[in-house]
Protein backbone atom coordinates (compact mmCIF):
# COMPACT_ATOMS: atom_id res chain seq x y z
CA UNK A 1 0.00 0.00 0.00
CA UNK A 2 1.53 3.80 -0.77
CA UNK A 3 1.43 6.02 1.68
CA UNK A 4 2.23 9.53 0.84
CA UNK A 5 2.50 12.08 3.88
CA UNK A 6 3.19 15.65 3.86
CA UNK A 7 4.67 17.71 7.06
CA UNK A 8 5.17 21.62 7.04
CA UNK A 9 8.75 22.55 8.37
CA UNK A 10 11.17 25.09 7.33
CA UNK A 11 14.90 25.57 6.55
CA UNK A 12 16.98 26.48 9.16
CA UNK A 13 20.53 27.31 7.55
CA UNK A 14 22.16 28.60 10.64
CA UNK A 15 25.69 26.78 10.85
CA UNK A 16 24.38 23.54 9.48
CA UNK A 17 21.51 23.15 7.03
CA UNK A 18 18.60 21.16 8.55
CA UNK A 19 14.86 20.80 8.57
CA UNK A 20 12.83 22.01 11.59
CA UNK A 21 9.30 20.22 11.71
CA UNK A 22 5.87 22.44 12.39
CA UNK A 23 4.92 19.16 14.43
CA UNK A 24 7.98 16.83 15.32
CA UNK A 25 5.50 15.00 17.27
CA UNK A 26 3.67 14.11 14.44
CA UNK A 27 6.34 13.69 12.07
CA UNK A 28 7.68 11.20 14.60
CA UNK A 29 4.31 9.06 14.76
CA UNK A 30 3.69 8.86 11.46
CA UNK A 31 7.30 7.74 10.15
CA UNK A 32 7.11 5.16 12.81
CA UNK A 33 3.82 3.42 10.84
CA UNK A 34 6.80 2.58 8.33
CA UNK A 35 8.51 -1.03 8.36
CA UNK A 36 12.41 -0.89 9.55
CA UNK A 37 14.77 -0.55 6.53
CA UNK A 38 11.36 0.47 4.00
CA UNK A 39 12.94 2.80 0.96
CA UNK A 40 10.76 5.67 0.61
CA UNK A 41 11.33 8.93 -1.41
CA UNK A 42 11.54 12.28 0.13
CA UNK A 43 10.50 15.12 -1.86
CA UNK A 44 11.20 18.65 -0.54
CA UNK A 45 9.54 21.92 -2.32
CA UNK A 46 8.48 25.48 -1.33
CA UNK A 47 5.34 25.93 -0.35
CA UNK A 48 3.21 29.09 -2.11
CA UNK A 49 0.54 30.13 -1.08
CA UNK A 50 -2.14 28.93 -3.42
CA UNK A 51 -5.30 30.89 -4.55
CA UNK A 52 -8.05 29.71 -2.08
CA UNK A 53 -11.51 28.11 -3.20
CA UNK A 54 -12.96 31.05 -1.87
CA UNK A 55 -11.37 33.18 -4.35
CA UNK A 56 -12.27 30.66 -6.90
CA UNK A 57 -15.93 30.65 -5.48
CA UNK A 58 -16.11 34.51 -5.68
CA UNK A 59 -14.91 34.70 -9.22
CA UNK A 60 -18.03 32.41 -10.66
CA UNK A 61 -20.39 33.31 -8.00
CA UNK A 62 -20.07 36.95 -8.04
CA UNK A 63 -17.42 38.33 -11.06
CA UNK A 64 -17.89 36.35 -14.00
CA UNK A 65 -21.28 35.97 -13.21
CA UNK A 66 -21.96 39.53 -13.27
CA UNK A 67 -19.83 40.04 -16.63
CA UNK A 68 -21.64 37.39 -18.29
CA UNK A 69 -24.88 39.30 -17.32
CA UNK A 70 -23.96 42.37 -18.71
CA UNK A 71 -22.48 40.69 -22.09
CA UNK A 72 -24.68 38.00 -22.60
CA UNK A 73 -21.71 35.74 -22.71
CA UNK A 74 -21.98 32.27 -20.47
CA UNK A 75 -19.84 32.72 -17.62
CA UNK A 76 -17.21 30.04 -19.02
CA UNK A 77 -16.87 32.06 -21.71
CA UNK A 78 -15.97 35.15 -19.55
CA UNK A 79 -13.72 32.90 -17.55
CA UNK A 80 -11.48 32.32 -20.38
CA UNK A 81 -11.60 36.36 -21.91
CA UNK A 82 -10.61 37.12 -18.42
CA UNK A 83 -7.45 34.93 -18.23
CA UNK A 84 -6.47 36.11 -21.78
CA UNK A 85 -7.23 39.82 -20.71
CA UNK A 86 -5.61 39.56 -17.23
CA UNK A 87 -3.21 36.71 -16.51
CA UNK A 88 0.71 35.78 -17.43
CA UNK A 89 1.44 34.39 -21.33
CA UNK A 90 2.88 31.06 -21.76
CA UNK A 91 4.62 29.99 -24.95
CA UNK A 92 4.42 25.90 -25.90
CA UNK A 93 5.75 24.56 -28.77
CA UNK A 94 4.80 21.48 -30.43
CA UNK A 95 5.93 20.22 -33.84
CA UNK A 96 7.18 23.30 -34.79
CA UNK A 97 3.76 25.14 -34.05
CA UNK A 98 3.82 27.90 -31.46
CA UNK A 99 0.27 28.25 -29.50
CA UNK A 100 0.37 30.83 -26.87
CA UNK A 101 -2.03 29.86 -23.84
CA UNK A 102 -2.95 32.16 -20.45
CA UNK A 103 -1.55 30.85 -16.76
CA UNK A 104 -4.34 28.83 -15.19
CA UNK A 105 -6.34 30.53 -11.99
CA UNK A 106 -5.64 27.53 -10.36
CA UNK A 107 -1.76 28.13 -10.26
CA UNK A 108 -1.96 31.76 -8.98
CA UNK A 109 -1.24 32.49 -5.60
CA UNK A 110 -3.54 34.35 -2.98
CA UNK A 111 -2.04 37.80 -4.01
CA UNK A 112 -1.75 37.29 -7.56
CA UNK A 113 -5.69 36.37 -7.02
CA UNK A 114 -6.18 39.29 -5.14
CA UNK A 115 -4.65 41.60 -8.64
CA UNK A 116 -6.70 39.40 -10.84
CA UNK A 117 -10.20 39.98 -8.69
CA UNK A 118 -9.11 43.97 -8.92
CA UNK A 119 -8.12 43.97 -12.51
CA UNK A 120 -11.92 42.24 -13.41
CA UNK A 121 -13.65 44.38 -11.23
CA UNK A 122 -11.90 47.44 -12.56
CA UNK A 123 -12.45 46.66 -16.43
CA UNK A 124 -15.93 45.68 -15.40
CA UNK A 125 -16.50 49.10 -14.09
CA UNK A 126 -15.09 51.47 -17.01
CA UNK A 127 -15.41 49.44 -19.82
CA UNK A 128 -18.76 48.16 -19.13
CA UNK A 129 -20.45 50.39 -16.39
CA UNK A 130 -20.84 47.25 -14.34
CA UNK A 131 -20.14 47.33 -10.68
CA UNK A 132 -19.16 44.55 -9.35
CA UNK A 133 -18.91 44.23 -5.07
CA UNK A 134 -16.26 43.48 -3.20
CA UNK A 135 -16.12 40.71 -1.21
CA UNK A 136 -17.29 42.90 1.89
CA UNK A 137 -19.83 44.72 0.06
CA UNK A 138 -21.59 40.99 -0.38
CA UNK A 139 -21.38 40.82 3.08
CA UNK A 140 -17.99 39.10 3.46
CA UNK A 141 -14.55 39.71 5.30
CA UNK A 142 -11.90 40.38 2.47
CA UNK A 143 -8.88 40.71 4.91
CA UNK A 144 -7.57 43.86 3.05
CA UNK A 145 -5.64 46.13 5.48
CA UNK A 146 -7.17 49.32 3.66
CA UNK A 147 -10.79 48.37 3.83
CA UNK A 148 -12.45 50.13 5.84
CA UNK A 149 -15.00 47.73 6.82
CA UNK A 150 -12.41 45.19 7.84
CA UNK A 151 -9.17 47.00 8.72
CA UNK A 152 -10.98 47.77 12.24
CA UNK A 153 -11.22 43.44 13.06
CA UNK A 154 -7.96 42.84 11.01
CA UNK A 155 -5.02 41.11 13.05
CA UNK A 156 -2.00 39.43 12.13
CA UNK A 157 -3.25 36.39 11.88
CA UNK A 158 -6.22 37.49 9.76
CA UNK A 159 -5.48 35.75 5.89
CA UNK A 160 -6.39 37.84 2.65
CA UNK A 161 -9.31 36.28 1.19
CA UNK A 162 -12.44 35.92 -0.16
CA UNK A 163 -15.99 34.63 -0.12
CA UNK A 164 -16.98 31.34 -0.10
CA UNK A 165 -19.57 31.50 -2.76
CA UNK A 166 -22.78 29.84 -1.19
CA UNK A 167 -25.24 29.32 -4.43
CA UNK A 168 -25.41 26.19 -6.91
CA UNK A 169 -21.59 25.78 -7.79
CA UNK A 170 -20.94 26.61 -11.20
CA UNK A 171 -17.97 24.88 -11.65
């Protein structure tokens, strides 16, 4: 049977390079559920802060939603004008053809989904005189130090966010 585990821990590079665990304790009990002598793999990568669900959520409950009802486009549809319009080029090449494709919402991080939200909401607002809410005016906590509806409860361990989206999922 495979067993695949993942621990948070950082890199502690003062004198000699090592790994400090979030949970030792943990680390500990699970690498004892292992068989003496077992070869495993150890794979070791940054962590980045990925884009949340509730960003996602926001997007097709609230942004492309509201887009696609002032264009009378489908909300997939404004989904992928919105990457094109907003997100990082990538260049692929195969056979000798060059197609040029947008970076994925699902690979952005929390603050590149934070510019992303803005950028829609701000092209929805002068190019087509659509408004659409922040995450606070819908009623939510968008963790945003400069809000003034939130900067009062913010506190450090407050996380930039958005709504979870709580209609029929569109995705």
């Amino acid at each position: 049977m495979k067993i695949e585990l993942t621990f948070n821990a950082v890199i502690d590079k003062n004198g000699k390079s090592k790994i400090i665990f979030d949970n030792r304790n943990y680390f500990d009990f699970m690498i004892g559920k292992f068989k003496d002598k077992e070869k495993v793999s150890v794979k070791i990568e940054n962590r980045r802060s990925k884009r949340s669900l509730a960003q996602n959520s926001y997007w097709w409950g609230v942004c492309y939603k509201i887009i696609a009802e002032t264009t009378g486009h489908t909300p997939e549809e404004i989904h992928e004008i919105m990457k094109i319009m907003f997100l990082p080029k990538k260049f692929i090449l195969i056979k000798g053809i060059e197609f040029e494709i947008s970076k994925s919402t699902a690979k952005l991080s929390i603050g590149e989904g934070v510019e992303y939200t803005d950028k829609m909401r701000n092209f929805a607002s002068q190019e087509l005189n659509a408004n659409i809410p922040t995450p606070c005016e819908a009623g939510y906590f968008c963790g945003r130090k400069e809000c003034p509806t939130c900067s009062e409860t913010q506190t450090k361990e407050t996380k930039l966010d958005y709504p979870v989206y709580e209609g029929e999922p569109i995705f």
